[in-house]
PDB file of N, CA and C in Angstrom:
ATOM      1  N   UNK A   1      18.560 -26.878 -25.099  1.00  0.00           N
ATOM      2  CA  UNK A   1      17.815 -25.634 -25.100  1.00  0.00           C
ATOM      3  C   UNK A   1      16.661 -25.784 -26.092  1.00  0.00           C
ATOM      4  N   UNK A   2      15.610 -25.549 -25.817  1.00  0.00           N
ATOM      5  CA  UNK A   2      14.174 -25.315 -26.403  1.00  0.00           C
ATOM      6  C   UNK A   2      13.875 -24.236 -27.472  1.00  0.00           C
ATOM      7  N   UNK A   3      13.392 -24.597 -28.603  1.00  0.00           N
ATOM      8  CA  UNK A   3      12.996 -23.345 -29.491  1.00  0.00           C
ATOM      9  C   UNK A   3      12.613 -22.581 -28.389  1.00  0.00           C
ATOM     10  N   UNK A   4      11.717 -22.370 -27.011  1.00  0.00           N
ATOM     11  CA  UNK A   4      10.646 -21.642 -27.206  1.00  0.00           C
ATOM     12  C   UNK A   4      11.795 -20.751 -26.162  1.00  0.00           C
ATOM     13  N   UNK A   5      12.663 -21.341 -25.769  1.00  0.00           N
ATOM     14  CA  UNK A   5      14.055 -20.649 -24.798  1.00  0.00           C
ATOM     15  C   UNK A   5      15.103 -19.611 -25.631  1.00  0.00           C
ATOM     16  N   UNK A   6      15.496 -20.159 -26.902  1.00  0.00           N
ATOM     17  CA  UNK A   6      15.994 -19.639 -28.030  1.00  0.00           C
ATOM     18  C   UNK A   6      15.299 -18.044 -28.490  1.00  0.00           C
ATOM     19  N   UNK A   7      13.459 -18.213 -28.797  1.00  0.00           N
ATOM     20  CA  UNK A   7      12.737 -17.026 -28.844  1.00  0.00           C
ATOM     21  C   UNK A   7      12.738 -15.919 -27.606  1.00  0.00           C
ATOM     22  N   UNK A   8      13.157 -17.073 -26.847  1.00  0.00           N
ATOM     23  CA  UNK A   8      12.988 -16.006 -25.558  1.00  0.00           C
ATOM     24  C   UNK A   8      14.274 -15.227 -24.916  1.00  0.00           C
ATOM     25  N   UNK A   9      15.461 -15.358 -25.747  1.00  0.00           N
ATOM     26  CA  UNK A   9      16.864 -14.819 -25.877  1.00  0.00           C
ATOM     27  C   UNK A   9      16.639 -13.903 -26.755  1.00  0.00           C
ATOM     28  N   UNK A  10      15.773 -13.692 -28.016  1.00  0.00           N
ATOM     29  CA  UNK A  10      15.759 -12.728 -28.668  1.00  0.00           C
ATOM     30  C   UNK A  10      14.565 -12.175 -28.473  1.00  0.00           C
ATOM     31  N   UNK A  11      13.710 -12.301 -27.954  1.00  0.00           N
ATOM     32  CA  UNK A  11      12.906 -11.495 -27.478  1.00  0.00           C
ATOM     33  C   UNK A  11      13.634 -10.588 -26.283  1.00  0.00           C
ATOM     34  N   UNK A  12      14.196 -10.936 -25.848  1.00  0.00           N
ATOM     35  CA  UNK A  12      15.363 -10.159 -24.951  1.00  0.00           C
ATOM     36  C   UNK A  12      15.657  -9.228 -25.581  1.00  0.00           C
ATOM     37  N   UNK A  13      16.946  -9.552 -26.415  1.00  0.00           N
ATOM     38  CA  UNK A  13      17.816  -8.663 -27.425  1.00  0.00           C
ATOM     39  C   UNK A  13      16.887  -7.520 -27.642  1.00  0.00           C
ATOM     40  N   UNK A  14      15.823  -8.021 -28.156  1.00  0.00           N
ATOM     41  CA  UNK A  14      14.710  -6.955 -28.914  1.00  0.00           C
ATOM     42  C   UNK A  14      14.108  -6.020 -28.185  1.00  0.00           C
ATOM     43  N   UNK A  15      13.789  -6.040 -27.070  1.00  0.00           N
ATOM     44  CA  UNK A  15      13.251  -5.661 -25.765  1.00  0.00           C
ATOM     45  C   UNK A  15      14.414  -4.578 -25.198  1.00  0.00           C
ATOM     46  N   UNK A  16      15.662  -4.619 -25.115  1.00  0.00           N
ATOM     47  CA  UNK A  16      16.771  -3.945 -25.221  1.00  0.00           C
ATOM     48  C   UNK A  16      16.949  -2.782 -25.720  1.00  0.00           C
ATOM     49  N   UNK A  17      16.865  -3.374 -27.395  1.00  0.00           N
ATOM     50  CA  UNK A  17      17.091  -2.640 -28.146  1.00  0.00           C
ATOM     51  C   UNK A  17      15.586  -1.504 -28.651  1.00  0.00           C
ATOM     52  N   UNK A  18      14.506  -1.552 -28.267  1.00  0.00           N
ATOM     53  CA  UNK A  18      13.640  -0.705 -28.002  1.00  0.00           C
ATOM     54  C   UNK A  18      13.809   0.283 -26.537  1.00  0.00           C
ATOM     55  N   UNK A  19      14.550  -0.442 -25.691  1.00  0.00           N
ATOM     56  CA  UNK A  19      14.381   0.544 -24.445  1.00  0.00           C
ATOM     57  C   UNK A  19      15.768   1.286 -24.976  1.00  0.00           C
ATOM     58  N   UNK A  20      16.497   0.821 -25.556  1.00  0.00           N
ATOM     59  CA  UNK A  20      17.457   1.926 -26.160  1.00  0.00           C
ATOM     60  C   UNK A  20      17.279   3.073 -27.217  1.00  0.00           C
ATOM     61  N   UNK A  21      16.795   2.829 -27.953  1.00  0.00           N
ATOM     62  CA  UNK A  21      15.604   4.235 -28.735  1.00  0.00           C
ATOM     63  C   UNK A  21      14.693   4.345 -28.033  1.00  0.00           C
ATOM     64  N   UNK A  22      13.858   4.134 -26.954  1.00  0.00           N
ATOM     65  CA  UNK A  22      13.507   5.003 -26.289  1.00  0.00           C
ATOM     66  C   UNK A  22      13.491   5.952 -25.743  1.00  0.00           C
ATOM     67  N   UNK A  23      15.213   5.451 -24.986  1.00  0.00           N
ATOM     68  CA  UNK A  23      15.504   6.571 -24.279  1.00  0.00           C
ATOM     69  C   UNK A  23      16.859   7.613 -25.352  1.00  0.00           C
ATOM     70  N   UNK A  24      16.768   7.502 -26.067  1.00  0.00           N
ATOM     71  CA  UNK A  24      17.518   8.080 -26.854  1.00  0.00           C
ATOM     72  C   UNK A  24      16.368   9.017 -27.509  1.00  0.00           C
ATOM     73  N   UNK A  25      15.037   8.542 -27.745  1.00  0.00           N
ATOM     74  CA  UNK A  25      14.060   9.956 -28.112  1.00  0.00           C
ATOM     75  C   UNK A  25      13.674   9.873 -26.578  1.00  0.00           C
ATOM     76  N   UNK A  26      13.774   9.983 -25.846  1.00  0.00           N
ATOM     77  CA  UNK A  26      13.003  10.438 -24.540  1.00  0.00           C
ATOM     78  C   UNK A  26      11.737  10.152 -24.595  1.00  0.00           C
ATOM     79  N   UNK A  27      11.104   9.116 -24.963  1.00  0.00           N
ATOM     80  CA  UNK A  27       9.969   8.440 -24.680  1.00  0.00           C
ATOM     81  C   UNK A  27       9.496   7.195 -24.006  1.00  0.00           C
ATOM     82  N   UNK A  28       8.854   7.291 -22.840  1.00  0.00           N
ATOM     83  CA  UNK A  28       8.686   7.009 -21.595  1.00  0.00           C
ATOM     84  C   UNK A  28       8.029   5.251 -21.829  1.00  0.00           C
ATOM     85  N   UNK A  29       7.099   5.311 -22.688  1.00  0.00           N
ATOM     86  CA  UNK A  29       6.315   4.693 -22.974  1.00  0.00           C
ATOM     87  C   UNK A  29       6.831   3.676 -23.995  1.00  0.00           C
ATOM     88  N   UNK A  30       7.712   3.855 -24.898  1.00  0.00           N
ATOM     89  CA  UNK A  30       8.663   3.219 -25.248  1.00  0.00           C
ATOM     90  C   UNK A  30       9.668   2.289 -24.391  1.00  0.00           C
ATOM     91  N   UNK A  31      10.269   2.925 -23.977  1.00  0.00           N
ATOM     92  CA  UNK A  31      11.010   2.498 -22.671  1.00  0.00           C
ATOM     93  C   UNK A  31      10.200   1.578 -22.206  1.00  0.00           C
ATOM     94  N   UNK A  32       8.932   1.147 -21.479  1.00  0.00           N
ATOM     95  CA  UNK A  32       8.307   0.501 -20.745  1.00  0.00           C
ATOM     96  C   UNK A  32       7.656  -0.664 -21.693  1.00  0.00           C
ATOM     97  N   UNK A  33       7.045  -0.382 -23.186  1.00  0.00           N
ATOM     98  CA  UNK A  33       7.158  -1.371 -24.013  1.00  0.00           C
ATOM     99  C   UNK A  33       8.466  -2.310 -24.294  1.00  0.00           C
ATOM    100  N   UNK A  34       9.666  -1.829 -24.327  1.00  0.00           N
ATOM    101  CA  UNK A  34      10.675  -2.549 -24.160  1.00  0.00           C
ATOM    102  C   UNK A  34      11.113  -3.206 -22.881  1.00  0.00           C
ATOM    103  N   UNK A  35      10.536  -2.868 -22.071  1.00  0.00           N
ATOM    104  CA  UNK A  35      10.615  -3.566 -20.755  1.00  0.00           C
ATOM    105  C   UNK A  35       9.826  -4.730 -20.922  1.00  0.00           C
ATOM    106  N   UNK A  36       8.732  -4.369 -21.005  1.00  0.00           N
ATOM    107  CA  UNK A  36       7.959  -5.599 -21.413  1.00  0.00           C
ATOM    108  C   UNK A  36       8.227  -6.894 -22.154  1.00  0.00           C
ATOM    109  N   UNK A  37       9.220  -6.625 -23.448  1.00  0.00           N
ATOM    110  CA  UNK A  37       9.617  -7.746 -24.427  1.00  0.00           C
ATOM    111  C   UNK A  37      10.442  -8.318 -23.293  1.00  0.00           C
ATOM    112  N   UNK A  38      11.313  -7.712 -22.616  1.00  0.00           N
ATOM    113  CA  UNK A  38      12.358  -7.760 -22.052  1.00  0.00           C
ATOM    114  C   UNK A  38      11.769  -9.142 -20.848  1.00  0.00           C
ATOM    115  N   UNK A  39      11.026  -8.476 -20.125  1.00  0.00           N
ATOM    116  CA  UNK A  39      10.479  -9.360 -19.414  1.00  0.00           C
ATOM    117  C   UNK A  39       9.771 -10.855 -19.654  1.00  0.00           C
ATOM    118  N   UNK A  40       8.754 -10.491 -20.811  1.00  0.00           N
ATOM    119  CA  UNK A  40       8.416 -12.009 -21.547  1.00  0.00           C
ATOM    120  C   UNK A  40       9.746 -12.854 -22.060  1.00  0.00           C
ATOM    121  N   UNK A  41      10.655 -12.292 -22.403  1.00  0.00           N
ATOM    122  CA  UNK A  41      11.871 -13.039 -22.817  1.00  0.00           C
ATOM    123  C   UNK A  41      12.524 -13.671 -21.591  1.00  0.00           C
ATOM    124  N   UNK A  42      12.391 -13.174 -20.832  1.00  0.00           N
ATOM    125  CA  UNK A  42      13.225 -13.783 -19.640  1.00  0.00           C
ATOM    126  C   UNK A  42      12.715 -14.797 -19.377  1.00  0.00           C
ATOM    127  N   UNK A  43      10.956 -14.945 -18.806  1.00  0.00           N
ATOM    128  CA  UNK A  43      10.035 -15.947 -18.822  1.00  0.00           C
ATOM    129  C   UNK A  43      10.448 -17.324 -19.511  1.00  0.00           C
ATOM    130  N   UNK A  44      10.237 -17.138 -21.197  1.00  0.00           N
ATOM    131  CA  UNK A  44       9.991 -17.688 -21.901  1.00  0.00           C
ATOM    132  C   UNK A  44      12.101 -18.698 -22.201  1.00  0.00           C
ATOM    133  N   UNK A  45      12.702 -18.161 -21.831  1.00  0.00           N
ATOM    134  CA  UNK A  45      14.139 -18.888 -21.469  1.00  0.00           C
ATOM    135  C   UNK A  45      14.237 -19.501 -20.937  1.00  0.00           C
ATOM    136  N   UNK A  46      13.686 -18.699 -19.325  1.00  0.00           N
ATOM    137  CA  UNK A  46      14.699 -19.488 -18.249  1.00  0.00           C
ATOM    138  C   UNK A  46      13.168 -20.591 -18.067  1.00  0.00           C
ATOM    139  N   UNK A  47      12.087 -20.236 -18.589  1.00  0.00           N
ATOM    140  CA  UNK A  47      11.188 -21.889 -17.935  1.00  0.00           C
ATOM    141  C   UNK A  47      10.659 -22.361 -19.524  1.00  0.00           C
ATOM    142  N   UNK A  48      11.037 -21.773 -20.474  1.00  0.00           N
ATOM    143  CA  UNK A  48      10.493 -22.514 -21.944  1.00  0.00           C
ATOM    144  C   UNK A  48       9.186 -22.846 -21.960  1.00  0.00           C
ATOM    145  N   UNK A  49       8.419 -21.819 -21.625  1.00  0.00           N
ATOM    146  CA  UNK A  49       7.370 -22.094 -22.122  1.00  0.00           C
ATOM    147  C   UNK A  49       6.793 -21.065 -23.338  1.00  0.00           C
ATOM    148  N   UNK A  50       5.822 -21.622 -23.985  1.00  0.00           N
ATOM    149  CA  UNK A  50       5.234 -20.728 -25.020  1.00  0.00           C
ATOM    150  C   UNK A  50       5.122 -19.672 -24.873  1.00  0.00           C
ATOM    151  N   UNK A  51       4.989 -18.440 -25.687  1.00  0.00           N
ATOM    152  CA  UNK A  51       4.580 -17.150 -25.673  1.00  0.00           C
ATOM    153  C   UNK A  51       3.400 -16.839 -25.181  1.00  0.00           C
ATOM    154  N   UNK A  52       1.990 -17.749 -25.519  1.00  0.00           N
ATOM    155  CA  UNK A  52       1.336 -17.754 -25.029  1.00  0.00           C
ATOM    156  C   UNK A  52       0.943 -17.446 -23.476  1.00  0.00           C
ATOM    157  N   UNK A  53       1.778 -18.516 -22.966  1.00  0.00           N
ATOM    158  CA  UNK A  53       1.522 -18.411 -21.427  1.00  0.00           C
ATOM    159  C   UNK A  53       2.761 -17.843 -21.099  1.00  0.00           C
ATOM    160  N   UNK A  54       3.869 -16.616 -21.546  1.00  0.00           N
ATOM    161  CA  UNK A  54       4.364 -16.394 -21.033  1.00  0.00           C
ATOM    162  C   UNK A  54       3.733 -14.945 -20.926  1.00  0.00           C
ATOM    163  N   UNK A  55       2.808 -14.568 -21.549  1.00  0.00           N
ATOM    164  CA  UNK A  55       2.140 -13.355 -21.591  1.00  0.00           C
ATOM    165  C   UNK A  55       1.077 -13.100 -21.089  1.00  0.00           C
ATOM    166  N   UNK A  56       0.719 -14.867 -20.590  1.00  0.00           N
ATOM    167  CA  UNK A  56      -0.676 -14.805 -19.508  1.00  0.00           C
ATOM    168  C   UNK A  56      -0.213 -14.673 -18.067  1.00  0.00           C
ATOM    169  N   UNK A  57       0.978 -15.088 -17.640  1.00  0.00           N
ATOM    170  CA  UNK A  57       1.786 -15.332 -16.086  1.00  0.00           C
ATOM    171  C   UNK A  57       2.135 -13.609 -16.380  1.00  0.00           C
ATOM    172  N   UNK A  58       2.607 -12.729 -17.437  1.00  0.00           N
ATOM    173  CA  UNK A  58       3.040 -11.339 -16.865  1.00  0.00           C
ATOM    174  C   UNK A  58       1.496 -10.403 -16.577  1.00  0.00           C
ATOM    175  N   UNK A  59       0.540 -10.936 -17.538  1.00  0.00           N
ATOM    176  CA  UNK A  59      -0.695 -10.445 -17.503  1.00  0.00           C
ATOM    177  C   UNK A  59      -1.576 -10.579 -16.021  1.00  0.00           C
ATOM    178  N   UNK A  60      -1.588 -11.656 -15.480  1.00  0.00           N
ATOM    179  CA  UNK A  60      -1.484 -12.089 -14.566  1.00  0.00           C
ATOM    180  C   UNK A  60      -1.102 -11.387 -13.013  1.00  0.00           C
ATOM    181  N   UNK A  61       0.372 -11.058 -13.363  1.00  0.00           N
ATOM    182  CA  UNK A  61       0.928 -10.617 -12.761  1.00  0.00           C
ATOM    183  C   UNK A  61       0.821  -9.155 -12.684  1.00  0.00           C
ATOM    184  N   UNK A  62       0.427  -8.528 -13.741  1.00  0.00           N
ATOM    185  CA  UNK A  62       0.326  -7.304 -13.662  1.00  0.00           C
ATOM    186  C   UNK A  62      -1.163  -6.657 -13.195  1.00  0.00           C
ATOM    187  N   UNK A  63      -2.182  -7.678 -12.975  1.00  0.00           N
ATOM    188  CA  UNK A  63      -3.827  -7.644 -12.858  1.00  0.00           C
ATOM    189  C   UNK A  63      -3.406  -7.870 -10.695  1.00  0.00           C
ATOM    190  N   UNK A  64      -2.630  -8.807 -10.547  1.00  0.00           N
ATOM    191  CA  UNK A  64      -2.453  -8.291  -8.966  1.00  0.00           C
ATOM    192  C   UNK A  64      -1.229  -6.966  -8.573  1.00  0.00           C
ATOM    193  N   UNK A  65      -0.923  -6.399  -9.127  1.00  0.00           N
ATOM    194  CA  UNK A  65       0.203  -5.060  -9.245  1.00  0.00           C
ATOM    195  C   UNK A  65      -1.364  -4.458  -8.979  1.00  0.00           C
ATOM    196  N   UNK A  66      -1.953  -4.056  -9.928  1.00  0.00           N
ATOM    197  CA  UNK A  66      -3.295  -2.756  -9.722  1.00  0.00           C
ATOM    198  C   UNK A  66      -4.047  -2.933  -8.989  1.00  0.00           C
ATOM    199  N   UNK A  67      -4.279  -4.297  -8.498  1.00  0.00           N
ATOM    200  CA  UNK A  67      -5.300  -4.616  -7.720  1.00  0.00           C
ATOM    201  C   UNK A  67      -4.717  -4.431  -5.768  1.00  0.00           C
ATOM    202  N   UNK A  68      -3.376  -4.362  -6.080  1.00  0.00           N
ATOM    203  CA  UNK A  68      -2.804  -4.201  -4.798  1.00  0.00           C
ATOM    204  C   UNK A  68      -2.460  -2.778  -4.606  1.00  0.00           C
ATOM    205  N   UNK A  69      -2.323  -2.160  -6.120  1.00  0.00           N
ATOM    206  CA  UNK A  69      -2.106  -0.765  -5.600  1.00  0.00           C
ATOM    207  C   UNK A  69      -3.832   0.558  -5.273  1.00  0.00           C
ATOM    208  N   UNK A  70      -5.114  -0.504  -6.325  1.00  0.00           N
ATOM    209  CA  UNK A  70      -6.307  -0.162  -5.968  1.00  0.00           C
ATOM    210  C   UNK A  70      -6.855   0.028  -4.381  1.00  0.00           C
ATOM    211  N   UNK A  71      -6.122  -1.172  -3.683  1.00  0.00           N
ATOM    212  CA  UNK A  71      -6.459  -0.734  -2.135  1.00  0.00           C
ATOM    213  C   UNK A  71      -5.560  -0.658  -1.886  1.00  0.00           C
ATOM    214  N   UNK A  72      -4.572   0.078  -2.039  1.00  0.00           N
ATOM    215  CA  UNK A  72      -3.513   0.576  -1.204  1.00  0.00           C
ATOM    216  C   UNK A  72      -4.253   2.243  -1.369  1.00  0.00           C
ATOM    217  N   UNK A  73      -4.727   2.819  -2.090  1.00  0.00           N
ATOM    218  CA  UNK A  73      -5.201   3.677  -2.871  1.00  0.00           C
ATOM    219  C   UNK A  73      -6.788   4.483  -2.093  1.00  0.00           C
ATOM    220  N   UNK A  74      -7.514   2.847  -1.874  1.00  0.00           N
ATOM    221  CA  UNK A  74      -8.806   3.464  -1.074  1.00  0.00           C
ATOM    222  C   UNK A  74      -8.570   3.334   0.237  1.00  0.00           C
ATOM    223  N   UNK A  75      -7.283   2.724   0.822  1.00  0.00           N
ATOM    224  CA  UNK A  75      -7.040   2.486   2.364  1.00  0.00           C
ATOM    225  C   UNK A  75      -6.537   4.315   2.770  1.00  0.00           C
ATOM    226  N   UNK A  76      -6.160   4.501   1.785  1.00  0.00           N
ATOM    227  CA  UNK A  76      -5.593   5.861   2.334  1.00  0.00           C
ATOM    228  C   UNK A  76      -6.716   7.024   2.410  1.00  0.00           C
ATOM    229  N   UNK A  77      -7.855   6.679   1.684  1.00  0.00           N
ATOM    230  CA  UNK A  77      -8.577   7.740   1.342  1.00  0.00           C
ATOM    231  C   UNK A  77      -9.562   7.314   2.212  1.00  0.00           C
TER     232      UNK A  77
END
């Protein structure tokens, strides 16, 4: 196992444990920041790569999410 697999087990944990005070104050946005750790941690485990690029592949990923929901958006209108 890889340091950068190791960070990415507790970036987990951590990611967790923010969506759990989140929803314990009922804040939405919280919740979804902890999703986030949650998600780079998974990345960064199961393929060991740096933080770096594990935050460019969700970034990435999240730039075709808007861009698919942008014309889903003007197709209707």
């Amino acid at each position: 196992m890889s340091w950068n697999q190791v960070e990415g087990k507790s970036k987990q944990y951590f990611g967790s444990l923010i969506v759990m005070w989140g929803k314990m104050v009922h804040d939405e946005s919280t919740v979804l920041r902890g999703k986030h750790h949650q998600l780079l941690g998974i990345i960064r485990e199961r393929y060991g790569v740096r933080r770096q690029d594990a935050e460019a592949q969700v970034d990435e990923f999240l730039r075709g999410l808007r861009s698919a929901s942008c014309e889903q958006e003007s197709n209707k209108g």
